[in-house]
Protein backbone atom coordinates (compact mmCIF):
# COMPACT_ATOMS: atom_id res chain seq x y z
CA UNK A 1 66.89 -205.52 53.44
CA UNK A 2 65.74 -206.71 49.89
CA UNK A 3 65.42 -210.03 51.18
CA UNK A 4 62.96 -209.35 53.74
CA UNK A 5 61.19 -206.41 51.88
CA UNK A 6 60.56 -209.25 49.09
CA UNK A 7 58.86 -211.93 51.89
CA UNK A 8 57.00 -208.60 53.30
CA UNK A 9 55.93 -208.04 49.51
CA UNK A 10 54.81 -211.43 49.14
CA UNK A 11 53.33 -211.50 52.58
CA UNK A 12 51.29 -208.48 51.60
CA UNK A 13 50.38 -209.83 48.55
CA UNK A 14 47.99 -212.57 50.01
CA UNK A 15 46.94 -210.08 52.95
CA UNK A 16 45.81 -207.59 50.40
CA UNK A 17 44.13 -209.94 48.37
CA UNK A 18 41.84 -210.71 51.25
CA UNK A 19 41.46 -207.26 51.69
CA UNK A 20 40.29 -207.16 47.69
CA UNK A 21 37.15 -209.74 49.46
CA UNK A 22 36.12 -207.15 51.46
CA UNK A 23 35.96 -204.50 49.03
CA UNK A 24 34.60 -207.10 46.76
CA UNK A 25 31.91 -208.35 48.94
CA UNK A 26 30.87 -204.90 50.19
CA UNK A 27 30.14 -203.71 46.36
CA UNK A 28 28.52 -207.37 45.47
CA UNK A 29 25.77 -206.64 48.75
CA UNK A 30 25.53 -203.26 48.78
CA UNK A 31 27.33 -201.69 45.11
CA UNK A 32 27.61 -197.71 45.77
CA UNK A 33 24.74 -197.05 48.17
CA UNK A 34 23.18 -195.56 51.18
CA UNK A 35 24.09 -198.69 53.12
CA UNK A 36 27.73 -198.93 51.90
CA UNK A 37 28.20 -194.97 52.02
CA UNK A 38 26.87 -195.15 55.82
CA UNK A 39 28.83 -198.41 56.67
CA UNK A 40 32.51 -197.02 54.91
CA UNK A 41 31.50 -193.73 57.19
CA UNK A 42 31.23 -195.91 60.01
CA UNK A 43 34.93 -197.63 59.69
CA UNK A 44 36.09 -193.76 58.95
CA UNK A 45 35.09 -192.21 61.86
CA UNK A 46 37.33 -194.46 64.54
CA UNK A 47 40.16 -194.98 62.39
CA UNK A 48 40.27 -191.15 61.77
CA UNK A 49 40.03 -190.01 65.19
CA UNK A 50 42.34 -192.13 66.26
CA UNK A 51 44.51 -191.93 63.32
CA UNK A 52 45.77 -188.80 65.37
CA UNK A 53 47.71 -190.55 68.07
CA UNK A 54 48.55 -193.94 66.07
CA UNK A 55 50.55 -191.34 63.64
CA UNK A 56 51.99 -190.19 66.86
CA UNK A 57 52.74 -193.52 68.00
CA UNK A 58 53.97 -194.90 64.98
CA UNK A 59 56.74 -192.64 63.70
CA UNK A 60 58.43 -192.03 67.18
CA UNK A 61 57.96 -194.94 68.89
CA UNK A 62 60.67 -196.93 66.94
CA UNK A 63 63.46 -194.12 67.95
CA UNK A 64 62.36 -193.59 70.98
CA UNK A 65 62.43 -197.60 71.77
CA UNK A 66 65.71 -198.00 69.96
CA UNK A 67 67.41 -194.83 72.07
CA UNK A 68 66.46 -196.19 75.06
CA UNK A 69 67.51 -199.51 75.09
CA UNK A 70 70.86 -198.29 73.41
CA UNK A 71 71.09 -196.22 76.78
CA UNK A 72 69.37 -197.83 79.54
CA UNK A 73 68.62 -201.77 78.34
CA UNK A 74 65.43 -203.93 77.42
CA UNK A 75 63.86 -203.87 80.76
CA UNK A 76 63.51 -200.19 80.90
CA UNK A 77 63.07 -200.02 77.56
CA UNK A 78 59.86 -202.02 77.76
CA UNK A 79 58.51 -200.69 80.76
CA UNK A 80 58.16 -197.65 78.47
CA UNK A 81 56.31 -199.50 75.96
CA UNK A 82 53.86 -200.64 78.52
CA UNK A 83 53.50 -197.39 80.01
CA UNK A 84 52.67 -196.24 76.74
CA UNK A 85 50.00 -199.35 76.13
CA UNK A 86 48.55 -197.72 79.19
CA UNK A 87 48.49 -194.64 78.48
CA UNK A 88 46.76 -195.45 75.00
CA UNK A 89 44.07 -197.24 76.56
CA UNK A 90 43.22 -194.60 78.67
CA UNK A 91 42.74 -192.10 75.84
CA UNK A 92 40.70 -194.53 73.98
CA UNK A 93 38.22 -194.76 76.85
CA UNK A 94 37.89 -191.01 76.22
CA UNK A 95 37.54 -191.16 72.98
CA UNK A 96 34.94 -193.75 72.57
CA UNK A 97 33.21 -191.70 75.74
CA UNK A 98 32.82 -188.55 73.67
CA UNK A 99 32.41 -189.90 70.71
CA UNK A 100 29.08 -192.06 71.81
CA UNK A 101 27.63 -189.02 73.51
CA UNK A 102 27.97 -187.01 70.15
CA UNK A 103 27.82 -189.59 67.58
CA UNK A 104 25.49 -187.59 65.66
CA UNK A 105 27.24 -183.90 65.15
CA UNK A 106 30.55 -186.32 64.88
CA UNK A 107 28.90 -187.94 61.75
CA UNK A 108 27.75 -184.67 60.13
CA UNK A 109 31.06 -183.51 60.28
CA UNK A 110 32.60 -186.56 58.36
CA UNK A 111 29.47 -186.64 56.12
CA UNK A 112 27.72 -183.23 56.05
CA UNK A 113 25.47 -184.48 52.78
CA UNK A 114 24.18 -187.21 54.92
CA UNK A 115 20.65 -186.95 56.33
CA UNK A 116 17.38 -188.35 56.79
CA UNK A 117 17.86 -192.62 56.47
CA UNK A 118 21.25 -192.60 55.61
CA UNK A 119 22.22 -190.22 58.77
CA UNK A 120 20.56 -192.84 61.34
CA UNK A 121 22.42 -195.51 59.62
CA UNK A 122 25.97 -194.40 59.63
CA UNK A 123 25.16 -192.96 63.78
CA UNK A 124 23.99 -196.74 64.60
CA UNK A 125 27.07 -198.19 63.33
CA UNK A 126 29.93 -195.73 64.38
CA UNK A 127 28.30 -196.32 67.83
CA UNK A 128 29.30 -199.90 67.69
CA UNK A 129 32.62 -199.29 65.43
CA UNK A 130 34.14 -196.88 67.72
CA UNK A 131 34.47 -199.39 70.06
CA UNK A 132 37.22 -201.51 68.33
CA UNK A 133 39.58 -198.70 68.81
CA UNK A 134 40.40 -200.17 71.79
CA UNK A 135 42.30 -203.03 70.24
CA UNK A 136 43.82 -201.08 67.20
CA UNK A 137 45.46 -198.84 69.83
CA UNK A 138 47.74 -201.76 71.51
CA UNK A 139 48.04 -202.97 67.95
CA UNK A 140 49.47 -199.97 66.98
CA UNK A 141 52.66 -200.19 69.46
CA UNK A 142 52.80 -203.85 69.66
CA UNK A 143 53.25 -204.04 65.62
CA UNK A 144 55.79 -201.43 66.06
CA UNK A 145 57.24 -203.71 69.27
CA UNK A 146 57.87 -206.56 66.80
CA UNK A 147 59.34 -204.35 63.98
CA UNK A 148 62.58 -203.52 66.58
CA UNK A 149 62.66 -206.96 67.14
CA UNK A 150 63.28 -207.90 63.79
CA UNK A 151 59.72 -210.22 63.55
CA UNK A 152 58.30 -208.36 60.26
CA UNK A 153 55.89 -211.37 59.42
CA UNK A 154 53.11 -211.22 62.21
CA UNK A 155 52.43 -207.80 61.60
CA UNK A 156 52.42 -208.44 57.63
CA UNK A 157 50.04 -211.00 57.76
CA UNK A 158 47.74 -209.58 60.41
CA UNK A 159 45.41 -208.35 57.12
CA UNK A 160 44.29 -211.79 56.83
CA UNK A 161 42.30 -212.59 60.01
CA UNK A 162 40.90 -209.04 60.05
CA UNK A 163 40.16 -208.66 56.49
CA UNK A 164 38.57 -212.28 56.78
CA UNK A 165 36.19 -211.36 59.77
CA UNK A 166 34.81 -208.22 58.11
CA UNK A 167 33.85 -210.01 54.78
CA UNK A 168 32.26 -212.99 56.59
CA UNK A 169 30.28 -210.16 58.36
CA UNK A 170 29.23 -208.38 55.58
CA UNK A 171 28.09 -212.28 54.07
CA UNK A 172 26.06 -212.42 57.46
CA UNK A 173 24.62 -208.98 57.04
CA UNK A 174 23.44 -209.78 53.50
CA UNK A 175 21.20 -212.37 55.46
CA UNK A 176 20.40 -211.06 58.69
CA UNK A 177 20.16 -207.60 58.42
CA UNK A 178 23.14 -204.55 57.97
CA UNK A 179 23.14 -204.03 61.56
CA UNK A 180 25.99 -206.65 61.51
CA UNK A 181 28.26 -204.92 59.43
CA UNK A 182 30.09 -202.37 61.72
CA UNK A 183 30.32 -205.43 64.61
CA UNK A 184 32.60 -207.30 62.34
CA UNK A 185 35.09 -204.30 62.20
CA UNK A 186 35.08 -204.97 66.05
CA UNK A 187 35.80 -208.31 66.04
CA UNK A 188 38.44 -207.83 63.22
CA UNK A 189 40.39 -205.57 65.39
CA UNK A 190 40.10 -207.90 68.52
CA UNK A 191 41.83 -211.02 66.37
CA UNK A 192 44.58 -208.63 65.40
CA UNK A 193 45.64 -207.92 69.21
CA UNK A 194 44.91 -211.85 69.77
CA UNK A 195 47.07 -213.01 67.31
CA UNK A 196 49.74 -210.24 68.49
CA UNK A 197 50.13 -210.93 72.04
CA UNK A 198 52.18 -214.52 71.97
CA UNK A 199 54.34 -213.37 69.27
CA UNK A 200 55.08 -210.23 71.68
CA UNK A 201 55.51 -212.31 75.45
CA UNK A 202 57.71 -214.60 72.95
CA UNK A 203 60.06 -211.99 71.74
CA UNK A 204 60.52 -210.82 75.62
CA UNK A 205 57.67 -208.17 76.15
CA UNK A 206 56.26 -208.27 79.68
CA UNK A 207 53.57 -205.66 80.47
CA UNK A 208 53.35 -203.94 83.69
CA UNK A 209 49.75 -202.45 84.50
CA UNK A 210 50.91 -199.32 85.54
CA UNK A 211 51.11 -195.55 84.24
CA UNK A 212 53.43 -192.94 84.71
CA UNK A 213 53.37 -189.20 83.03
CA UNK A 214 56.51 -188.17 84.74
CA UNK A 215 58.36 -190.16 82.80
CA UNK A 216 61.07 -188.27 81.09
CA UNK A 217 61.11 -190.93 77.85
CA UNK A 218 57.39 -190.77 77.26
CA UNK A 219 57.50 -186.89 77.55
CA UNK A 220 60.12 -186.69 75.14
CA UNK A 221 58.12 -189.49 73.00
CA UNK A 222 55.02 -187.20 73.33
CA UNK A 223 57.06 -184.08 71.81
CA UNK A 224 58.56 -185.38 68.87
CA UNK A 225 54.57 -186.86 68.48
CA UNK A 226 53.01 -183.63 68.69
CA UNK A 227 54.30 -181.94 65.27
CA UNK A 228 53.18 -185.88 63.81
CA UNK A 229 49.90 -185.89 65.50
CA UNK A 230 49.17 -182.23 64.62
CA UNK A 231 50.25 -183.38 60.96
CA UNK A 232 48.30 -186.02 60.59
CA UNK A 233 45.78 -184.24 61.54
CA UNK A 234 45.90 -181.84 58.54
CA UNK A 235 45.69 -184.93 56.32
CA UNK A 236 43.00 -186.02 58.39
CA UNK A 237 41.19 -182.69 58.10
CA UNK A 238 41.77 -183.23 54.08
CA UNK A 239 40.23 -187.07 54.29
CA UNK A 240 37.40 -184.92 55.68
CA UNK A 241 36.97 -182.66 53.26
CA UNK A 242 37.11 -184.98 50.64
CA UNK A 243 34.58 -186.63 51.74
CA UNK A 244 32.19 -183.99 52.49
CA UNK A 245 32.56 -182.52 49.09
CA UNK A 246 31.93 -186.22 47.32
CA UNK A 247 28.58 -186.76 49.59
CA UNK A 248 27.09 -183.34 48.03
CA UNK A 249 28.58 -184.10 44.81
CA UNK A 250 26.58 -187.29 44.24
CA UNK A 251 24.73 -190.33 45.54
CA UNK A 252 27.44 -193.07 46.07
CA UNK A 253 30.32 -190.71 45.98
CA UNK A 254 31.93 -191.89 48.84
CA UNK A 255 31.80 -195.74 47.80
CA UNK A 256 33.12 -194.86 44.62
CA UNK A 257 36.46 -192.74 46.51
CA UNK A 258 36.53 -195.69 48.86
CA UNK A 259 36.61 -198.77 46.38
CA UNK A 260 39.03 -196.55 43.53
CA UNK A 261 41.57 -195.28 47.35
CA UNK A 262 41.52 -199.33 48.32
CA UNK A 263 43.17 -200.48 44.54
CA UNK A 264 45.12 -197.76 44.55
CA UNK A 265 46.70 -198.36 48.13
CA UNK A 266 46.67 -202.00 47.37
CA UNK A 267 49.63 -201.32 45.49
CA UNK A 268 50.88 -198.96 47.66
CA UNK A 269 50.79 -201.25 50.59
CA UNK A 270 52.24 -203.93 48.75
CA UNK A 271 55.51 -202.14 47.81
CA UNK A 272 55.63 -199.12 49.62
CA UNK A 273 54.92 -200.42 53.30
CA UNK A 274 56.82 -203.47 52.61
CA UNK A 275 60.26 -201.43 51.87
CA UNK A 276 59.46 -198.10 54.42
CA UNK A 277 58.54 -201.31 57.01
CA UNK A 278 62.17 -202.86 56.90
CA UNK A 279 63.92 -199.78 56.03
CA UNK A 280 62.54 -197.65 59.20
CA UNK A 281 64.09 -199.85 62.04
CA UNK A 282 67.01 -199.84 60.17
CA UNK A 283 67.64 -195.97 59.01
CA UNK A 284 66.78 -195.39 63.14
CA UNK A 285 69.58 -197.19 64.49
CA UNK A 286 72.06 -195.75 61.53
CA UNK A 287 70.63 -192.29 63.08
CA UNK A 288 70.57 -193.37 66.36
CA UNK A 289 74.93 -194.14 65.51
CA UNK A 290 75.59 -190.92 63.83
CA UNK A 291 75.76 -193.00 60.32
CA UNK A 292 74.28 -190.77 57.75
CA UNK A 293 76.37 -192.18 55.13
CA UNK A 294 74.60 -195.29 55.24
CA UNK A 295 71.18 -193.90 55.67
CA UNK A 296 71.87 -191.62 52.67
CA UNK A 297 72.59 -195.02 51.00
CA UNK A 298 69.45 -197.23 51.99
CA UNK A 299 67.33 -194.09 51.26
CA UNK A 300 68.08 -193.92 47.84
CA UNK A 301 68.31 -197.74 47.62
CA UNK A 302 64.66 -197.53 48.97
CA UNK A 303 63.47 -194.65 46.04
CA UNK A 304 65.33 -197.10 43.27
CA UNK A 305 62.77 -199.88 44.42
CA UNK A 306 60.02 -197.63 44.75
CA UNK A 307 60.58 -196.56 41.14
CA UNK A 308 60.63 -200.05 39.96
CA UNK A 309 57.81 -201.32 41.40
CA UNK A 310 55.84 -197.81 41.60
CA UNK A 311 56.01 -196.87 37.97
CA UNK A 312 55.48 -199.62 35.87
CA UNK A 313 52.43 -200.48 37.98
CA UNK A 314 51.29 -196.69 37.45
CA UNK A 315 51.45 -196.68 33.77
CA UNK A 316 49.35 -200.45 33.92
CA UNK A 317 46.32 -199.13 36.39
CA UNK A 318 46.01 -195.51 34.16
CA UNK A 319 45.47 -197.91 30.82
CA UNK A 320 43.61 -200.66 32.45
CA UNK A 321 41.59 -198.66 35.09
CA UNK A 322 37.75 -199.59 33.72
CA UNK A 323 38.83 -203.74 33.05
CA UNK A 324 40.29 -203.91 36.68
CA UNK A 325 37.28 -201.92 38.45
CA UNK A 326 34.78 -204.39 36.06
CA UNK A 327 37.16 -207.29 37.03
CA UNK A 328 36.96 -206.52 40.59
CA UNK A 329 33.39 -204.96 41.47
CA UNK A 330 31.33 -205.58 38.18
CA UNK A 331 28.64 -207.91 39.71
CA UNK A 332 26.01 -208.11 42.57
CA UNK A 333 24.44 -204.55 43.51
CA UNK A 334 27.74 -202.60 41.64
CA UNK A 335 26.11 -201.61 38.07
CA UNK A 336 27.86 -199.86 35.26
CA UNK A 337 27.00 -196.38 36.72
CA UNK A 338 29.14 -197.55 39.41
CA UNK A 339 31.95 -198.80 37.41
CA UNK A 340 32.62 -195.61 35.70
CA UNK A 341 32.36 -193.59 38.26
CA UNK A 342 35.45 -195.75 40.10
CA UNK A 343 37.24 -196.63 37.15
CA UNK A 344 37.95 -191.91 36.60
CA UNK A 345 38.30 -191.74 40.42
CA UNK A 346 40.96 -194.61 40.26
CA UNK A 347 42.81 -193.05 37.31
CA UNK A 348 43.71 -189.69 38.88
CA UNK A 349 44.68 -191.17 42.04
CA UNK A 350 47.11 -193.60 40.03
CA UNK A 351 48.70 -190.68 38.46
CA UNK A 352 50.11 -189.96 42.18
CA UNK A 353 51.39 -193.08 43.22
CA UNK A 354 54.84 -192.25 42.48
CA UNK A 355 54.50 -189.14 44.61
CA UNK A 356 52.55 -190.68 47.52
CA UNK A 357 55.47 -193.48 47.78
CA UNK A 358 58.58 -190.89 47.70
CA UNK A 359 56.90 -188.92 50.25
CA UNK A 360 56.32 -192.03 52.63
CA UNK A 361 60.17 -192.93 52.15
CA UNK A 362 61.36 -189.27 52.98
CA UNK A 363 58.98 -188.47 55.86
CA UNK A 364 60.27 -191.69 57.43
CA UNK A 365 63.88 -190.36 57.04
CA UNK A 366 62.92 -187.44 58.59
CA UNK A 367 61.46 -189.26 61.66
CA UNK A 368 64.30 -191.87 62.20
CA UNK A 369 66.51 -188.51 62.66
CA UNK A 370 63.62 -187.65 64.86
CA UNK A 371 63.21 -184.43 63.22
CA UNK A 372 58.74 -184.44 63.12
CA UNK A 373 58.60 -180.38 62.76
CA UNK A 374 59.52 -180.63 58.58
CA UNK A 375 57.01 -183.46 57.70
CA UNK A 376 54.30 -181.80 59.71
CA UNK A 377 55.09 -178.09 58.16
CA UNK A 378 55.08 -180.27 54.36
CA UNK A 379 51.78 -181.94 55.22
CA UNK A 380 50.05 -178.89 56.20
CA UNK A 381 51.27 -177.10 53.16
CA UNK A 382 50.11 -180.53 51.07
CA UNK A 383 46.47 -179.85 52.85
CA UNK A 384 46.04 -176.79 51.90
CA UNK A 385 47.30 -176.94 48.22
CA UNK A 386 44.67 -179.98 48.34
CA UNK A 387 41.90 -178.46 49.57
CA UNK A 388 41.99 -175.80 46.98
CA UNK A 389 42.91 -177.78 44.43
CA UNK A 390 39.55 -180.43 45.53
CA UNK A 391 37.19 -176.98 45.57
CA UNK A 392 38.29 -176.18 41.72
CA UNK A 393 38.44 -179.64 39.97
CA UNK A 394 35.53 -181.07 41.29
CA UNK A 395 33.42 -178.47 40.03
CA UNK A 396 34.81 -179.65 36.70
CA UNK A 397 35.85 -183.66 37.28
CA UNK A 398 33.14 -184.30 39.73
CA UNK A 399 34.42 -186.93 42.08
CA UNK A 400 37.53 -187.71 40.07
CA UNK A 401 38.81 -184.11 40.85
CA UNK A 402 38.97 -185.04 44.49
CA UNK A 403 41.35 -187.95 43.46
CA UNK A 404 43.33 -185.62 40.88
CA UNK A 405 43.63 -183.08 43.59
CA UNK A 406 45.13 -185.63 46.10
CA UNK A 407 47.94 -186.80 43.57
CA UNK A 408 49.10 -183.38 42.00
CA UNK A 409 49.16 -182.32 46.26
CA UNK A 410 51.59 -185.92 46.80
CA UNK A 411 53.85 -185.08 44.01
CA UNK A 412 54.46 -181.58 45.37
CA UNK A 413 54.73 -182.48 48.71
CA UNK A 414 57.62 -185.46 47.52
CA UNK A 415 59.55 -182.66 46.28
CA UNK A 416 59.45 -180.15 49.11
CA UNK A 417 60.77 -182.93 51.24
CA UNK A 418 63.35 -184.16 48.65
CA UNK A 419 64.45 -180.42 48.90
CA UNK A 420 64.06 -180.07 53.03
CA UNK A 421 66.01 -183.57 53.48
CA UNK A 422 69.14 -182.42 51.03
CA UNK A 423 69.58 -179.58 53.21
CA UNK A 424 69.06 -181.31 56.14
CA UNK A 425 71.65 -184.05 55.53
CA UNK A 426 73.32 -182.90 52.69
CA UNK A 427 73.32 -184.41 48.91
CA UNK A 428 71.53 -187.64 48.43
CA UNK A 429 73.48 -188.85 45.01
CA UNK A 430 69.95 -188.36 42.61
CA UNK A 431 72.20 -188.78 39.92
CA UNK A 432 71.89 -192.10 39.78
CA UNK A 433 68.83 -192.45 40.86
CA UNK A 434 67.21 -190.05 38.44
CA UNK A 435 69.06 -192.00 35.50
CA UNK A 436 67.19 -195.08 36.89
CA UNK A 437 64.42 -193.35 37.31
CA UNK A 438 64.61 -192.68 33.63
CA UNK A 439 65.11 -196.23 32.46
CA UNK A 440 62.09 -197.92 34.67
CA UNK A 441 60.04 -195.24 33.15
CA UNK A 442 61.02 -196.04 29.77
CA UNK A 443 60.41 -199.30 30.44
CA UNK A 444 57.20 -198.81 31.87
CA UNK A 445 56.02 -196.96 28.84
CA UNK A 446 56.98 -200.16 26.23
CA UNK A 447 55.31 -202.64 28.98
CA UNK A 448 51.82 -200.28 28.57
CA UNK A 449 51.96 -199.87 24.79
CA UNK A 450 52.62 -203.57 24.54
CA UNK A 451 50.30 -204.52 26.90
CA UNK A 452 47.72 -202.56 25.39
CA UNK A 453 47.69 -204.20 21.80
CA UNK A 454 47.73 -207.35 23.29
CA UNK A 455 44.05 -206.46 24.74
CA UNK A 456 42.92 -204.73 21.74
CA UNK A 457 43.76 -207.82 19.75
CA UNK A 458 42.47 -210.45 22.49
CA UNK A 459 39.30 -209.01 22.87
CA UNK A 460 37.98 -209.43 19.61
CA UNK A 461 38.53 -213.47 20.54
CA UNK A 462 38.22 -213.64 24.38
CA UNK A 463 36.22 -212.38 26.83
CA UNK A 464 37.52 -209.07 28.35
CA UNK A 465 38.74 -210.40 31.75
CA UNK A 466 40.49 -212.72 29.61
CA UNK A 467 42.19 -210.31 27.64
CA UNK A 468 43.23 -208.43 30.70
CA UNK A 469 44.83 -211.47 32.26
CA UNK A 470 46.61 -212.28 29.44
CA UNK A 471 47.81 -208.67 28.35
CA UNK A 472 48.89 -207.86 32.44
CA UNK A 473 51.33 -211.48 31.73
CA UNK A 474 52.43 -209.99 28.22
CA UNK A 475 52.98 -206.73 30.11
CA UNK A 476 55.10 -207.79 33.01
CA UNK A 477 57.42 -210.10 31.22
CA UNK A 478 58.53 -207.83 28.57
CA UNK A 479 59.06 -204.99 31.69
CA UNK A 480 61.51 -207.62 33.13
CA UNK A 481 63.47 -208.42 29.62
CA UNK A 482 63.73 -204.45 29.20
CA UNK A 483 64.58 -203.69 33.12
CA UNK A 484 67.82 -206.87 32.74
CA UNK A 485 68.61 -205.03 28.97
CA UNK A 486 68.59 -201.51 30.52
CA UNK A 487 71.40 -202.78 33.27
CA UNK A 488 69.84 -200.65 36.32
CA UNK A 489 71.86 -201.11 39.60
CA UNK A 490 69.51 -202.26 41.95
CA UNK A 491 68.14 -205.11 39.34
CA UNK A 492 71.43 -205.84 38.63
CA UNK A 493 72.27 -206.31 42.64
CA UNK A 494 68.98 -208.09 42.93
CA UNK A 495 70.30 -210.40 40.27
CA UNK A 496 73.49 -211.40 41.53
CA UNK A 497 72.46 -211.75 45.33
CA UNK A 498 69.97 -214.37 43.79
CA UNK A 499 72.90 -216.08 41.34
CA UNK A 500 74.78 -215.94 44.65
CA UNK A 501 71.58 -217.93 46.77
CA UNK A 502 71.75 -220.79 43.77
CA UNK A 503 75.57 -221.32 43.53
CA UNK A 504 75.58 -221.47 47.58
CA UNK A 505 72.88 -224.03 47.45
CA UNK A 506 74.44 -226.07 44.77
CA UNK A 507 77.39 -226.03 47.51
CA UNK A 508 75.86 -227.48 49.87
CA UNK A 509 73.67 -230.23 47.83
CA UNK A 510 77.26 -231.41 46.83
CA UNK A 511 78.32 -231.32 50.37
């Protein structure tokens, strides 16, 4: 599992990084304005409405997949997939159907601050964004086809090709006119399913073009969806809100939520989704046998390198949040107005990194046991603690307290599950966990005050990009002496799988 989480990491690395061009060229073009509020309203609107059923699709999918082939064999096993591929494609049609006929009351809801120039704008591109749903839906299940199959690296690098055709769309708009910037998003989504397909036919998927709702997999699918989809939506409802409340607030509000949620969730995406990617497959078929031991032990294996990657890298962004945000956006159209305003929004949502990981871990738990009741009742509860908590610190943080309220809601959500899963499966062994826990954090704190003197010092002498560089090196190497001093289990495995790698090699050289 670390082996392949570690390729997934570096794999998501570069993917992200062209994602970074995106954001990058979006605030260069068009900084924190009407056009970029409009456009990042635009790429909401599908991916939210759909958002509903890919939740669905994603969490019980896997189990279902893995339960019936265990039972019945491949072949039936993927005539449910494409029965499901079907099925998807269908509701999409609907949903791009309704959603062109009332583009316009869809839109206020997402954006109720929006109105006069900047209300036509974000209506004529969700008209031509909604669209691409149709290929994000078959990506959704085919990435998840490939996951069973053990093929992690497709899927990992599909952020390339996409992220590549939106920023060489929003180059082209720069040009020729914004009208071109929600008809990249299309074509991005299209290359994903291209590049899909042959990897899918080569792993054995053949589709069949034909749809049945009597069958008694996909109803069973569609229940344990329903508590997932009905979840989701709640979070969905709370993306909503946030929004809403950071249009009225002020002009650019939204950009500045969108670029600060993209750095923050480049980190996520990087370490989170590359250990909850390998570790969900696996934690299904240990449920699927009736092992719980060994999903108790790859569940807290998977919080341990959370917590190592997850904390240090928390501690970095709340000291460094301004120098990244300049580093990143400072230039083009994205002035210092701009830069402050992301730099607070990005700290408070760094403070709930932590909690936004353990919660992904433990809701995945819950859905390889393909209990989807307990993380929908936990992300209602989340919702609502958000929502209140977004109506009293904004009035005091402005947009920031819309980011603030999102992490305090993830850290209390993490523990209500922590809570729900123990008595659920019974007592996870924290202990040791919690005393690593304790270390990385330690350790986290002596990589921030140490990086943080080296940037005070170096930016007397050096430029402050520099400075940052050079203090984020400083940083990171003395977090690895400390980590190998503070002898914490999962480095120390880490360690001697890799000793064990060299002296095999050495083996064979000889050989």
């Amino acid at each position: 599992m670390r082996k392949t989480a570690l390729v997934l990491m570096i794999l998501a690395v570069i993917s992200k990084f062209f994602g970074f061009g995106r954001e990058i060229a979006l605030s260069y073009f068009y900084g924190t304005s009407m056009i970029s509020d409009a456009y990042l309203i635009s790429l909401t609107i599908p991916g939210t409405i759909f958002a509903f059923i890919g939740a669905g699709i994603a969490t019980s999918y896997i189990p279902m997949y893995v339960e019936i082939e265990k039972q019945k064999g491949i072949a039936v096993a993927n005539r449910f997939t494409s029965n499901m591929i079907n099925l998807v494609i269908l509701i999409c049609a609907v949903i791009i159907f309704l959603t062109l006929t009332q583009t316009v009351n869809i839109v206020k809801i997402f954006a109720s601050g929006f109105e006069g120039e900047t209300l036509k704008l974000a209506v004529k591109f969700t008209r031509i964004s909604v669209l691409g749903i149709f290929f994000s839906g078959i990506v959704f299940i085919l990435t998840r086809y490939l996951q069973i199959k053990g093929k992690f690296n497709i899927p990992a690098l599909l952020g390339i090709p996409f992220n590549f055709a939106i920023v060489a769309f929003i180059v082209i708009s720069g040009t020729l006119g914004e009208q071109f910037l929600p008809v990249g998003i299309v074509i991005a989504m299209a290359l994903e399913l291209l590049l899909l397909i042959p990897f899918a036919i080569k792993s054995g998927y053949k589709h069949k073009f034909t749809t049945s709702l009597k069958d008694k997999y996909l109803k069973k699918m569609i229940i344990l969806a329903l508590p997932v989809i009905l979840g989701t939506s709640v979070n969905q409802i709370n993306t909503l809100i946030d929004r809403t409340i950071a249009s009225q607030l002020e002009l650019g509000g939204i950009s500045a939520l969108n670029y600060a949620n993209r750095l923050n969730f480049f980190i996520l995406g990087i370490f989170v989704t590359s250990i909850t990617t390998v570790m969900y497959p696996m934690i299904s078929k240990m449920a699927a046998n009736k092992n719980i031991k060994g999903l108790k032990g790859k569940l807290t294996e998977s919080l341990t390198g959370v917590s190592l990657l997850l904390i240090p890298a928390t501690v970095g962004t709340l000291i460094f949040a301004e120098p990244i945000v300049q580093l990143l956006f400072g230039r083009g159209a994205f002035d210092s107005k701009a830069t402050l305003m992301t730099s607070n929004v990005l700290f408070f949502y760094s403070l709930g990194m932590i909690g936004v990981g353990f919660r992904e871990i433990l809701s995945n738990a819950f859905y390889s046991l393909q209990d989807t009741k307990t993380p929908m009742i936990n992300a209602v509860i989340g919702v609502i603690l958000n929502i209140i908590l977004n109506i009293i610190l904004s009035k005091h943080l402005g947009v920031g307290g819309l980011a603030l309220a999102t992490s305090i809601s993830a850290i209390f959500t993490a523990i209500l599950l922590f809570i729900s899963l123990r008595i659920k499966i019974g007592p996870l062994k924290l202990k040791n966990v919690s005393k690593s826990i304790l270390k990385i954090t330690f350790s986290s704190l002596i990589m921030g005050l140490t990086s943080k003197l080296c940037f005070d010092l170096l930016i007397i002498l050096v430029s402050q990009n520099i400075s940052l560089f050079i203090s984020i090196v400083v940083g990171s190497i003395s977090y690895l002496v400390i980590i190998l001093l503070m002898r914490i289990d999962d480095v120390n495995i880490i360690i001697n799988a890799i000793k064990g790698k060299i002296k095999k090699n050495k083996k064979v050289n000889r050989l």
